[in-house]
PDB file of N, CA and C in Angstrom:
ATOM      1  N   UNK A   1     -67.066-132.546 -19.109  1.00  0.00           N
ATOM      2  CA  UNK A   1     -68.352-132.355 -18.478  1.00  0.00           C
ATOM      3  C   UNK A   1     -68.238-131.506 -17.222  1.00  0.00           C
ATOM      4  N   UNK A   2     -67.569-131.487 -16.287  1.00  0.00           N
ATOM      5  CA  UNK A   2     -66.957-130.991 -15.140  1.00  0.00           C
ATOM      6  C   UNK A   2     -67.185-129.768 -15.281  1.00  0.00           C
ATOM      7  N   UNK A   3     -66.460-129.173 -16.817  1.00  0.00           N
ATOM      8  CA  UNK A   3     -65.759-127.548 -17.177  1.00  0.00           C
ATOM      9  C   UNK A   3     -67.261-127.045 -17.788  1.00  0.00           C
ATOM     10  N   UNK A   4     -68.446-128.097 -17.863  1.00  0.00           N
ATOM     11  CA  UNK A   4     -69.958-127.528 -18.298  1.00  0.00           C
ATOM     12  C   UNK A   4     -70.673-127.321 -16.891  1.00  0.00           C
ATOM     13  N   UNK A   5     -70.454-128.029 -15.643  1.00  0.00           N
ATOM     14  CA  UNK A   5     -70.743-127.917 -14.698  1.00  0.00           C
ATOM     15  C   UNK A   5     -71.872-129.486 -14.366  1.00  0.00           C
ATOM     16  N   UNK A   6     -71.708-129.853 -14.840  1.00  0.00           N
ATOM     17  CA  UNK A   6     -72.545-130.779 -14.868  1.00  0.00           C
ATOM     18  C   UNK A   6     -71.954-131.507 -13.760  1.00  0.00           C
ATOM     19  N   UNK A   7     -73.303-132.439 -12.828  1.00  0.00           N
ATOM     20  CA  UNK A   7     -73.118-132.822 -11.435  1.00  0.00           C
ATOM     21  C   UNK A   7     -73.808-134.569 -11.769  1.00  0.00           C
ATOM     22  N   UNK A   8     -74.651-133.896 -12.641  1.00  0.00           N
ATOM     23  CA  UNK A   8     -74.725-135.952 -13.171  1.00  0.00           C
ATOM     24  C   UNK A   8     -74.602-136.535 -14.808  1.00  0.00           C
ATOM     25  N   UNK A   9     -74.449-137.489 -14.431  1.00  0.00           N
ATOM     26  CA  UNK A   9     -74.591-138.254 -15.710  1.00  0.00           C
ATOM     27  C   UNK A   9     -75.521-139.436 -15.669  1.00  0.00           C
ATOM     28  N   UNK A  10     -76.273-139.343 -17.225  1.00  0.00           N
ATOM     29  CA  UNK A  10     -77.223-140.327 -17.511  1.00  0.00           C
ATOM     30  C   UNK A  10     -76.888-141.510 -18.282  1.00  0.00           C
ATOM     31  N   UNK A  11     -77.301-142.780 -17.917  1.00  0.00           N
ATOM     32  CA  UNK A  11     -76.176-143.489 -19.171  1.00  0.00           C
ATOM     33  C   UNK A  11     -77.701-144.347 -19.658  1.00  0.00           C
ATOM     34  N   UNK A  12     -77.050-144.843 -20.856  1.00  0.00           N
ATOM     35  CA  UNK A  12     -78.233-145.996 -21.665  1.00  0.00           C
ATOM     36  C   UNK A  12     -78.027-146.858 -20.911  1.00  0.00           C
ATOM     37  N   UNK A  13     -78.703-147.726 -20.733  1.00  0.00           N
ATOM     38  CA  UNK A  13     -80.236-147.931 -21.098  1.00  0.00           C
ATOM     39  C   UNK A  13     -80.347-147.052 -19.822  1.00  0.00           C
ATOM     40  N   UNK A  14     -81.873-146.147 -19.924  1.00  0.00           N
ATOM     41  CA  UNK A  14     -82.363-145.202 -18.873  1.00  0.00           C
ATOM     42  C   UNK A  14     -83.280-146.422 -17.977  1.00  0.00           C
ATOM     43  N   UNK A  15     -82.950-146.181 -16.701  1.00  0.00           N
ATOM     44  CA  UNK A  15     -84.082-146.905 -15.685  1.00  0.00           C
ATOM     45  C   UNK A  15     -84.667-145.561 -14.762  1.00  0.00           C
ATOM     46  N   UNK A  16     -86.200-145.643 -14.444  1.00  0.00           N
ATOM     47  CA  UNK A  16     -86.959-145.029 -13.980  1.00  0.00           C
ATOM     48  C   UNK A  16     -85.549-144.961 -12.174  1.00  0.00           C
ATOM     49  N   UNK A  17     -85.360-145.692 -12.007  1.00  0.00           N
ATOM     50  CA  UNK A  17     -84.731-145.644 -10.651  1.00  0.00           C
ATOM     51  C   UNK A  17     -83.522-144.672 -10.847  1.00  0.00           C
ATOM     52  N   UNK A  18     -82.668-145.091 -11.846  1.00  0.00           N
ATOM     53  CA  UNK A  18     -81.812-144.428 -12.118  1.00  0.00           C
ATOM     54  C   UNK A  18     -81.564-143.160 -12.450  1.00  0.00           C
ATOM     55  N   UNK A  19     -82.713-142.383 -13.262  1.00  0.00           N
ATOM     56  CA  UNK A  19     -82.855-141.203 -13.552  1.00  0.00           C
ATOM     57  C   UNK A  19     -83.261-140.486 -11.960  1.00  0.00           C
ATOM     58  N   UNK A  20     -84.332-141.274 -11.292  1.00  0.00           N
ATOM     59  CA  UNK A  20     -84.576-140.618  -9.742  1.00  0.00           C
ATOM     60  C   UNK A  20     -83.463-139.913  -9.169  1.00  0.00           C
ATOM     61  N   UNK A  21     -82.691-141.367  -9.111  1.00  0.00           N
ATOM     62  CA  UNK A  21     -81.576-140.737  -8.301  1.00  0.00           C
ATOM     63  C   UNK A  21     -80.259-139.935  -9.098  1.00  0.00           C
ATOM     64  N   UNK A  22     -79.785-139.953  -9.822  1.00  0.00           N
ATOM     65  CA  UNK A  22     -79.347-139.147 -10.910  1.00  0.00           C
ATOM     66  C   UNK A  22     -80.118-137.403  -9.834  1.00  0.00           C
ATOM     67  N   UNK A  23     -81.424-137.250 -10.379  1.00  0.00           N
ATOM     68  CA  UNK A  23     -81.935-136.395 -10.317  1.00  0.00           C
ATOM     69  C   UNK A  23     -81.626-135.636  -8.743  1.00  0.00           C
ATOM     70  N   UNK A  24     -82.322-136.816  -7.810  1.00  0.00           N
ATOM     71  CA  UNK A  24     -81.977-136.625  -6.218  1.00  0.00           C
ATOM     72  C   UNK A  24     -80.327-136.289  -6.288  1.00  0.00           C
ATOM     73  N   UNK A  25     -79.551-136.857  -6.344  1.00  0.00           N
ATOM     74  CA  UNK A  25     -77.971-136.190  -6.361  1.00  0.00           C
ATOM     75  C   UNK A  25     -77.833-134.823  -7.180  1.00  0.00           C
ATOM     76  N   UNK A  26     -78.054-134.853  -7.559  1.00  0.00           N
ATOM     77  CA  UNK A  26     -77.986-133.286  -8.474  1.00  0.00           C
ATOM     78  C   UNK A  26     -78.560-132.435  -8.091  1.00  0.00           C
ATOM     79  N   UNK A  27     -79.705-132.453  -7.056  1.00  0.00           N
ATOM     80  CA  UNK A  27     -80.457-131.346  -6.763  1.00  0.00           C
ATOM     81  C   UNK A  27     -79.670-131.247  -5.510  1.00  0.00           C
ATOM     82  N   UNK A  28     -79.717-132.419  -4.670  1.00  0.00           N
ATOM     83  CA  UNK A  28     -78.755-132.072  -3.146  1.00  0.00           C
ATOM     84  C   UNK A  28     -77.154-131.281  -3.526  1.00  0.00           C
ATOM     85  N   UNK A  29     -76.439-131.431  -4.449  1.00  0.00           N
ATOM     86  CA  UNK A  29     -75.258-130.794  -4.808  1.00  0.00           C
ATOM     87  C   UNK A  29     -75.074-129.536  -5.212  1.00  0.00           C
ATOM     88  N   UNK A  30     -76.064-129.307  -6.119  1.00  0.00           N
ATOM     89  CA  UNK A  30     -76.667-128.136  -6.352  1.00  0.00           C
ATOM     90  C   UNK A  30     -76.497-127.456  -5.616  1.00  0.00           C
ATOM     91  N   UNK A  31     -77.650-127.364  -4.435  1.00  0.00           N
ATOM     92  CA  UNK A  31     -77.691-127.093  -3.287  1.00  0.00           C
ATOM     93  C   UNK A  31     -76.493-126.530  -2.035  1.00  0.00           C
ATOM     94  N   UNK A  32     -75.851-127.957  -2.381  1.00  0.00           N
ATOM     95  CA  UNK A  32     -74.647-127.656  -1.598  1.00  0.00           C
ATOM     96  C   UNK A  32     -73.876-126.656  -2.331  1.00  0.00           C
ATOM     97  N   UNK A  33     -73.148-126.659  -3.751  1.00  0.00           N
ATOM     98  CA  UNK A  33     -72.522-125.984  -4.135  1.00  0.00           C
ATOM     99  C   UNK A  33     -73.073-124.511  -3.625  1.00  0.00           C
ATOM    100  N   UNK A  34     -73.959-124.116  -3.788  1.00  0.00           N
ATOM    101  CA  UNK A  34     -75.166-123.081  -3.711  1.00  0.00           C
ATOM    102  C   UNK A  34     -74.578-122.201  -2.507  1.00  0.00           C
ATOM    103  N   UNK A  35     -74.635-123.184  -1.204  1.00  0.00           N
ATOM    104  CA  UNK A  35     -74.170-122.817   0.130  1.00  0.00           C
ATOM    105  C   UNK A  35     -73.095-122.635  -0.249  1.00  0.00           C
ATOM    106  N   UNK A  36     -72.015-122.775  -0.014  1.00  0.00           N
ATOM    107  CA  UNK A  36     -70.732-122.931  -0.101  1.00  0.00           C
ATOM    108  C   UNK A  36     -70.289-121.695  -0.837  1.00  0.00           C
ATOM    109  N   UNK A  37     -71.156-121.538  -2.366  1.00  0.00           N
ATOM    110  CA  UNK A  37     -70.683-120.035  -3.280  1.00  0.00           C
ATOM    111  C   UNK A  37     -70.960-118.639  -1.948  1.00  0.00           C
ATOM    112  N   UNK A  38     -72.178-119.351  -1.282  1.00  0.00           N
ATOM    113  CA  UNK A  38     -73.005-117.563  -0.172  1.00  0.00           C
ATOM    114  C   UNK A  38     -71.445-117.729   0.640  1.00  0.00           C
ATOM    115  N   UNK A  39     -71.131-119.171   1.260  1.00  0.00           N
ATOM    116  CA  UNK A  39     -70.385-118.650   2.440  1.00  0.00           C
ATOM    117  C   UNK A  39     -69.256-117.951   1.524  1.00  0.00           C
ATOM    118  N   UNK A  40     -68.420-118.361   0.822  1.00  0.00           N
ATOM    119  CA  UNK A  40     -67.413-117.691   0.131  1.00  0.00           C
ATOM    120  C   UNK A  40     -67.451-116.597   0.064  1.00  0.00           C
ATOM    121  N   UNK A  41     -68.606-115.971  -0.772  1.00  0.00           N
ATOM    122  CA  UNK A  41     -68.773-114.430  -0.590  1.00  0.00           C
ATOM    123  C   UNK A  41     -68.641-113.658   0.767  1.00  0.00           C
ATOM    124  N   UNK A  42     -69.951-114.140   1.676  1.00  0.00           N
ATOM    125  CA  UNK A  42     -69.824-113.831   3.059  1.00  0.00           C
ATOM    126  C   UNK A  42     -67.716-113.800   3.370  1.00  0.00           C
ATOM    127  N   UNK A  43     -67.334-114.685   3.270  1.00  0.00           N
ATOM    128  CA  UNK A  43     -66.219-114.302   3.736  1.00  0.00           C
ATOM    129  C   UNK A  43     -65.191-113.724   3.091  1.00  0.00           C
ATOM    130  N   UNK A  44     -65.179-113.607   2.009  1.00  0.00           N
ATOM    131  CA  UNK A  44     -64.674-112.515   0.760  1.00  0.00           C
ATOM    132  C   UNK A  44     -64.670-111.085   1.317  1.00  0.00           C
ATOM    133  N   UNK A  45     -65.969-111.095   1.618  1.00  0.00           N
ATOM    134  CA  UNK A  45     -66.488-109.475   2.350  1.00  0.00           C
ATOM    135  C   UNK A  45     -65.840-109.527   3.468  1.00  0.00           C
ATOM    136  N   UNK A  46     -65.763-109.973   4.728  1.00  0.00           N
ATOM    137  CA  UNK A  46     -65.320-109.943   5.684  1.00  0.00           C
ATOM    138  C   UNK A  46     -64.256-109.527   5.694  1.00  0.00           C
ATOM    139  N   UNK A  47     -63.219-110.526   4.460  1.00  0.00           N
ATOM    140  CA  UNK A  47     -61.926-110.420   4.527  1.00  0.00           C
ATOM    141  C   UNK A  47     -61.335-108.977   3.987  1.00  0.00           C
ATOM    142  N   UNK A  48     -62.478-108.715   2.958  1.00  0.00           N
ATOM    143  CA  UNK A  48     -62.567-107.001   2.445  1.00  0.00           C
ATOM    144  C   UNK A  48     -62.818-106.205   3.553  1.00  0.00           C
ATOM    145  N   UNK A  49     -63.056-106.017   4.587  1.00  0.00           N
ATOM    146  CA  UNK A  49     -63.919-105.621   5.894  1.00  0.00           C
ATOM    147  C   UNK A  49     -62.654-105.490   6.751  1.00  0.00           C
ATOM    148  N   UNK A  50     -62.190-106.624   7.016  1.00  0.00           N
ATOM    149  CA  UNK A  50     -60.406-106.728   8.152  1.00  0.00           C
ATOM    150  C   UNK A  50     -59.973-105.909   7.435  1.00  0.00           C
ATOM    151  N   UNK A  51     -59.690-106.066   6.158  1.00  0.00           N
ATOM    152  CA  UNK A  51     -58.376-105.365   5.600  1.00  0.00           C
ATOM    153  C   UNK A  51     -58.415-103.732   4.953  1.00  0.00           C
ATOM    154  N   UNK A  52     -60.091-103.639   5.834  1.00  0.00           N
ATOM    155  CA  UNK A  52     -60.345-101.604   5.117  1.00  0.00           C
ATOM    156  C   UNK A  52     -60.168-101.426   6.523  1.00  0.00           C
ATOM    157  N   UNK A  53     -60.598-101.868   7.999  1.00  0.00           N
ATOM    158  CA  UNK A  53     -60.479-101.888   8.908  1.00  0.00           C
ATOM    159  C   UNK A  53     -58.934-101.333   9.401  1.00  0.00           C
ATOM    160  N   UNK A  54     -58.053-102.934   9.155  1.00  0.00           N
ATOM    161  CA  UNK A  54     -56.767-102.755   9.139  1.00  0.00           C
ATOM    162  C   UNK A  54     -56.143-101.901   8.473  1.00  0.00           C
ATOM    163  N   UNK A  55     -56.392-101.100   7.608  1.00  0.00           N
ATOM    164  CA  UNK A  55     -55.635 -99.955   6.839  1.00  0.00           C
ATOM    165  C   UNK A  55     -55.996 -98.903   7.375  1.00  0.00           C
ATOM    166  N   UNK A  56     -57.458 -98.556   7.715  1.00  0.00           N
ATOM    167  CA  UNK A  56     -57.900 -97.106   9.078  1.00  0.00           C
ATOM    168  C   UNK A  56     -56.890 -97.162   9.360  1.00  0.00           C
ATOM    169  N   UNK A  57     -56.503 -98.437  10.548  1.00  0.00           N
ATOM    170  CA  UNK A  57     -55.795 -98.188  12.250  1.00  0.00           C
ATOM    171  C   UNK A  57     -54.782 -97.853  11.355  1.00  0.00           C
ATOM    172  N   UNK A  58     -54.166 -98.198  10.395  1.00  0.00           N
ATOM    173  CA  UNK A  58     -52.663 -98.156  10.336  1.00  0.00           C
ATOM    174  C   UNK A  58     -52.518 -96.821  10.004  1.00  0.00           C
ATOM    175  N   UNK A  59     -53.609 -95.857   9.728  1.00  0.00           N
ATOM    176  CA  UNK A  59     -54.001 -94.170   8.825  1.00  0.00           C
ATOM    177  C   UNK A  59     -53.988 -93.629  10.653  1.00  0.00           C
ATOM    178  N   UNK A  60     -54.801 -94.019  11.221  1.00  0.00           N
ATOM    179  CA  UNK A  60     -54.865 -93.308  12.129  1.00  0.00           C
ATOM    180  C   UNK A  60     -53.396 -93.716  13.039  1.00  0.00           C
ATOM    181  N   UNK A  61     -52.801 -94.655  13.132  1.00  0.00           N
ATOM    182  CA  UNK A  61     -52.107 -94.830  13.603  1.00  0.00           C
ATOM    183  C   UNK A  61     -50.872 -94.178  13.855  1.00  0.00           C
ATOM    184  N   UNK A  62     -50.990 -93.631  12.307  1.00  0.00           N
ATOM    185  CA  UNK A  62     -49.546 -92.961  11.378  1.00  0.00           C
ATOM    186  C   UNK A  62     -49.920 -91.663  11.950  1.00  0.00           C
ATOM    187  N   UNK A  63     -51.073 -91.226  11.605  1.00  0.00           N
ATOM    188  CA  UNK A  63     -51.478 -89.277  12.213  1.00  0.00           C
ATOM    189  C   UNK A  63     -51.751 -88.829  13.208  1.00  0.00           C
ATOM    190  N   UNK A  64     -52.521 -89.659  14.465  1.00  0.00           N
ATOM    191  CA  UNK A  64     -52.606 -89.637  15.208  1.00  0.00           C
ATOM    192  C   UNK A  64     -51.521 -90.170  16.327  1.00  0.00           C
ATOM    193  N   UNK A  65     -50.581 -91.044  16.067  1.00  0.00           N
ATOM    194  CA  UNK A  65     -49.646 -91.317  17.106  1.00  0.00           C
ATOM    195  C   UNK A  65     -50.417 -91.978  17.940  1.00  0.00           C
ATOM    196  N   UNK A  66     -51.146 -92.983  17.656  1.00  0.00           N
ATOM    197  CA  UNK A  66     -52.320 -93.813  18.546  1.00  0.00           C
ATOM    198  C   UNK A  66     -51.394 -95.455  18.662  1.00  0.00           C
ATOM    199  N   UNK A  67     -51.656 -96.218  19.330  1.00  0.00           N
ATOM    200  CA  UNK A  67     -52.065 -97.590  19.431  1.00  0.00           C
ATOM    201  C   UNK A  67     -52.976 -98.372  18.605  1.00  0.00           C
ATOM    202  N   UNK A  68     -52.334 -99.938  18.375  1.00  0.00           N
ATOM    203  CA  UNK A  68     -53.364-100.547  17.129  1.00  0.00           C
ATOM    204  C   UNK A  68     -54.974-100.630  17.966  1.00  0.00           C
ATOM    205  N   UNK A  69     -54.937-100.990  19.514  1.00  0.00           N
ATOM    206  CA  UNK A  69     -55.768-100.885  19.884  1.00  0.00           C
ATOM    207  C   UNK A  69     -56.908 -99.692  20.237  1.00  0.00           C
ATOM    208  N   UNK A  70     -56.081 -98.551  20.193  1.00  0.00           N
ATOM    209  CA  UNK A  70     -56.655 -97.236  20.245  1.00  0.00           C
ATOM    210  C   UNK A  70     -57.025 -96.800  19.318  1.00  0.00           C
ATOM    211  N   UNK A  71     -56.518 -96.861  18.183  1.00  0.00           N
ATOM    212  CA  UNK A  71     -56.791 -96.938  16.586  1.00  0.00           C
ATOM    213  C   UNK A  71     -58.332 -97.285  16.216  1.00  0.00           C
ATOM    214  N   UNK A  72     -58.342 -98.888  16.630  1.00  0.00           N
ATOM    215  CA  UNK A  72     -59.689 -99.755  16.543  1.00  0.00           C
ATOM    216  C   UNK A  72     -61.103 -98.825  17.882  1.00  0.00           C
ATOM    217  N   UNK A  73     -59.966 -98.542  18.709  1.00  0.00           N
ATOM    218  CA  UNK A  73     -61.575 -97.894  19.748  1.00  0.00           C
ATOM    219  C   UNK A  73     -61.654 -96.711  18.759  1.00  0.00           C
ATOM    220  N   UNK A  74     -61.002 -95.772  18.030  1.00  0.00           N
ATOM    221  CA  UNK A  74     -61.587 -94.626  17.790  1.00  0.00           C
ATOM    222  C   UNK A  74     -62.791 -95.065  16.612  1.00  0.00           C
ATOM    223  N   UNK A  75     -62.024 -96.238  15.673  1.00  0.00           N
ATOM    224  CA  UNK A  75     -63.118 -96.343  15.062  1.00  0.00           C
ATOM    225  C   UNK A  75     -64.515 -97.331  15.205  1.00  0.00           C
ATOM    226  N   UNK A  76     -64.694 -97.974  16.522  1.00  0.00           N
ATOM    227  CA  UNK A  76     -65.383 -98.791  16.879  1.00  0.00           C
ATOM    228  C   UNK A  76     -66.869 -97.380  17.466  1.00  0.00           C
ATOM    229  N   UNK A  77     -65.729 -96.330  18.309  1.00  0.00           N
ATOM    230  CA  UNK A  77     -66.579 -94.868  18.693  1.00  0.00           C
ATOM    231  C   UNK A  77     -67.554 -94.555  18.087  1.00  0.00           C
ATOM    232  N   UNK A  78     -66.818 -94.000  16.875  1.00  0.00           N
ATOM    233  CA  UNK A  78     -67.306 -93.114  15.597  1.00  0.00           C
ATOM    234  C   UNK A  78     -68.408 -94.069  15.187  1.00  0.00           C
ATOM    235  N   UNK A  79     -67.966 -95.397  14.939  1.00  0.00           N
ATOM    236  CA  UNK A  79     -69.462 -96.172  14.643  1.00  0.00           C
ATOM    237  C   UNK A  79     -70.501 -96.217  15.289  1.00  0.00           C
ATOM    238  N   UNK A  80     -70.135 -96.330  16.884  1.00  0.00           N
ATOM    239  CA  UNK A  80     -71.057 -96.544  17.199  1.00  0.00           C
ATOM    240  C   UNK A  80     -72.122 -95.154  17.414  1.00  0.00           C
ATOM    241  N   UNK A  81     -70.941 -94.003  17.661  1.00  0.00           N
ATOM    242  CA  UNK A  81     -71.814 -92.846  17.578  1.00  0.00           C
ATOM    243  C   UNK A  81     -72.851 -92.618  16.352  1.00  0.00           C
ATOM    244  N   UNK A  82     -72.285 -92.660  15.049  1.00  0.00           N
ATOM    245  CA  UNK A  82     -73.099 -92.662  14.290  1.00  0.00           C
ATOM    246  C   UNK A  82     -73.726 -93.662  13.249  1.00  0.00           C
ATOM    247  N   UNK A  83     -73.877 -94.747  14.551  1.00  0.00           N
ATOM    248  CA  UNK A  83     -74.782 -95.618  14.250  1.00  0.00           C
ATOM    249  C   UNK A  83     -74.683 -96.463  12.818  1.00  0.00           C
ATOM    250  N   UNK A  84     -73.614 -96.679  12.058  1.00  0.00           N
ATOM    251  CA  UNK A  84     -73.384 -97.198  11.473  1.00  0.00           C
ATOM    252  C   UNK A  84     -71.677 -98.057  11.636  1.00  0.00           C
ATOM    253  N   UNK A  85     -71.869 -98.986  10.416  1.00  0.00           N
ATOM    254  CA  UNK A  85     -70.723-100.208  10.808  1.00  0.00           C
ATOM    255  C   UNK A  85     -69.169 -99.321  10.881  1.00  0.00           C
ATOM    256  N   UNK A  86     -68.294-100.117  11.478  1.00  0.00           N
ATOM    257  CA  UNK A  86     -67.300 -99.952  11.363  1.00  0.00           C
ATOM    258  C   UNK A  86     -66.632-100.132   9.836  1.00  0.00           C
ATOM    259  N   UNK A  87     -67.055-100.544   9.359  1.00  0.00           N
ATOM    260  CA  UNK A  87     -66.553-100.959   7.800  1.00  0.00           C
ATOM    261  C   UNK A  87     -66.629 -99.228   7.221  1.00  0.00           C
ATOM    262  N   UNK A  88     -68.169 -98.755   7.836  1.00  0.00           N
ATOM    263  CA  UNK A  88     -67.840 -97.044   6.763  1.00  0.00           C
ATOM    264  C   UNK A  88     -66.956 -96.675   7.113  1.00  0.00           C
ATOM    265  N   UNK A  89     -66.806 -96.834   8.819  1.00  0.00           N
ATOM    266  CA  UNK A  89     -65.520 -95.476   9.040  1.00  0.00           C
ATOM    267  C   UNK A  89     -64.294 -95.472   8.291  1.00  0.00           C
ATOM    268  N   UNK A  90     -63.940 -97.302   8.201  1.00  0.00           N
ATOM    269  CA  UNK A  90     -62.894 -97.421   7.873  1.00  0.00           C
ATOM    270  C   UNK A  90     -62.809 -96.790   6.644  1.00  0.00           C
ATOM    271  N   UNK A  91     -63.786 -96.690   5.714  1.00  0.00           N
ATOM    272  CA  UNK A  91     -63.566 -96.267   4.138  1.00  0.00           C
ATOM    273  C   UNK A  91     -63.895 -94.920   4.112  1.00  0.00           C
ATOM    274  N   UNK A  92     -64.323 -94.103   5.428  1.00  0.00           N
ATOM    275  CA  UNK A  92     -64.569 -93.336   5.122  1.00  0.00           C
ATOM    276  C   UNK A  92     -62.715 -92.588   5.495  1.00  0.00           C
ATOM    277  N   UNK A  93     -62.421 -92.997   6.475  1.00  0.00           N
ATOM    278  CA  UNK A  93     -61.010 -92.638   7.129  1.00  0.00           C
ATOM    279  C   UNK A  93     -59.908 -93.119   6.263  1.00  0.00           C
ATOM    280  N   UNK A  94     -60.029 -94.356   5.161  1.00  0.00           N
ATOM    281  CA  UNK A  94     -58.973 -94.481   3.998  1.00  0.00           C
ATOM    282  C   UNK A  94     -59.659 -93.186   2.581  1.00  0.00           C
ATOM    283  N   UNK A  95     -60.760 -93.060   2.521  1.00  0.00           N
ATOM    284  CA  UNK A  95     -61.121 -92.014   1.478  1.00  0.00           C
ATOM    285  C   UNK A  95     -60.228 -90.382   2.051  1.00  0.00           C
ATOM    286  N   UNK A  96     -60.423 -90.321   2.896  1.00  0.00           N
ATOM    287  CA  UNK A  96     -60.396 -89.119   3.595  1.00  0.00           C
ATOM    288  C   UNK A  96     -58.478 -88.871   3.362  1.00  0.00           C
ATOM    289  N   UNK A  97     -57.958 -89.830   3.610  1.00  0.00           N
ATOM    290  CA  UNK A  97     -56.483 -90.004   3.636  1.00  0.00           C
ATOM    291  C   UNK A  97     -55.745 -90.062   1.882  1.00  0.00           C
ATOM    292  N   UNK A  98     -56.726 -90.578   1.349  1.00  0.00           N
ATOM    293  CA  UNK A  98     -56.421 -90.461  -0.174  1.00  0.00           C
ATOM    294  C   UNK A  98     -55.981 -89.203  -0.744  1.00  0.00           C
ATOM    295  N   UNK A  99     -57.451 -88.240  -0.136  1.00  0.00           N
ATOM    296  CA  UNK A  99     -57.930 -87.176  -0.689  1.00  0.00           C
ATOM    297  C   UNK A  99     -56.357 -85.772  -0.106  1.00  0.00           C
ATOM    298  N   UNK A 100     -56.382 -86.060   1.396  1.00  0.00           N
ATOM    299  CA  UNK A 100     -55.613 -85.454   1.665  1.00  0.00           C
ATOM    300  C   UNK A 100     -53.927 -86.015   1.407  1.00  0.00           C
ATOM    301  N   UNK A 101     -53.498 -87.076   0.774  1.00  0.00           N
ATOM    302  CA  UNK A 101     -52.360 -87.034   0.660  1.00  0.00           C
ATOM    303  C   UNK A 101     -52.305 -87.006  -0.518  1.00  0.00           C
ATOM    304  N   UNK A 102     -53.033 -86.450  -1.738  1.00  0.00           N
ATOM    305  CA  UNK A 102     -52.928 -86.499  -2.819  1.00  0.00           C
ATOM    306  C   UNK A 102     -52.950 -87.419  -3.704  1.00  0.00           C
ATOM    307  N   UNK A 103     -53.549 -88.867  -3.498  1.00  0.00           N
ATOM    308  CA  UNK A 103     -53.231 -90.063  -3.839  1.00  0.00           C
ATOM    309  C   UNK A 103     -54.404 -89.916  -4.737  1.00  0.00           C
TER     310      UNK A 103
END
């Protein structure tokens, strides 16, 4: 039942009380599961986010002869100059590095 997803079980004889709450638990779990799948994602992305981030600095790091921290201001700059997240630069600065090292 678990591997169907199922969060309750009904047993014979059915009582009006019993099905309630049956019902009430299953909808609150639901629920919860529900939350729990968004935060996962939310931090799935994030963790996709550090680690396009963390591969920039280490691009710029390598060509530029920068600092991890100098690395992160150039691309914190560029964002903020053009007004979008740090996440593009980073993909835009690992695309860019692909292209030119032949990868």
């Amino acid at each position: 039942m678990l591997r169907m997803g199922a969060t309750g079980v009904l047993s014979a004889p059915l009582r009006s009380t019993g099905v309630l709450a049956s019902l009430v638990l299953t909808v609150g779990l639901t629920q919860e599961m529900r939350g729990y799948k968004k935060r996962v994602q939310r931090l799935e992305q994030k963790l996709l986010s550090v680690n396009q981030i963390n591969d920039a600095k280490a691009i710029l790091m390598r060509t530029r002869g920068v600092s991890d921290a100098e690395a992160y201001k150039i691309i914190r700059e560029q964002a903020m100059s053009k007004r979008i997240p740090t996440e593009e630069i980073a993909r835009a600065i690992i695309h860019a590095d692909e292209i030119l090292s032949g990868r």
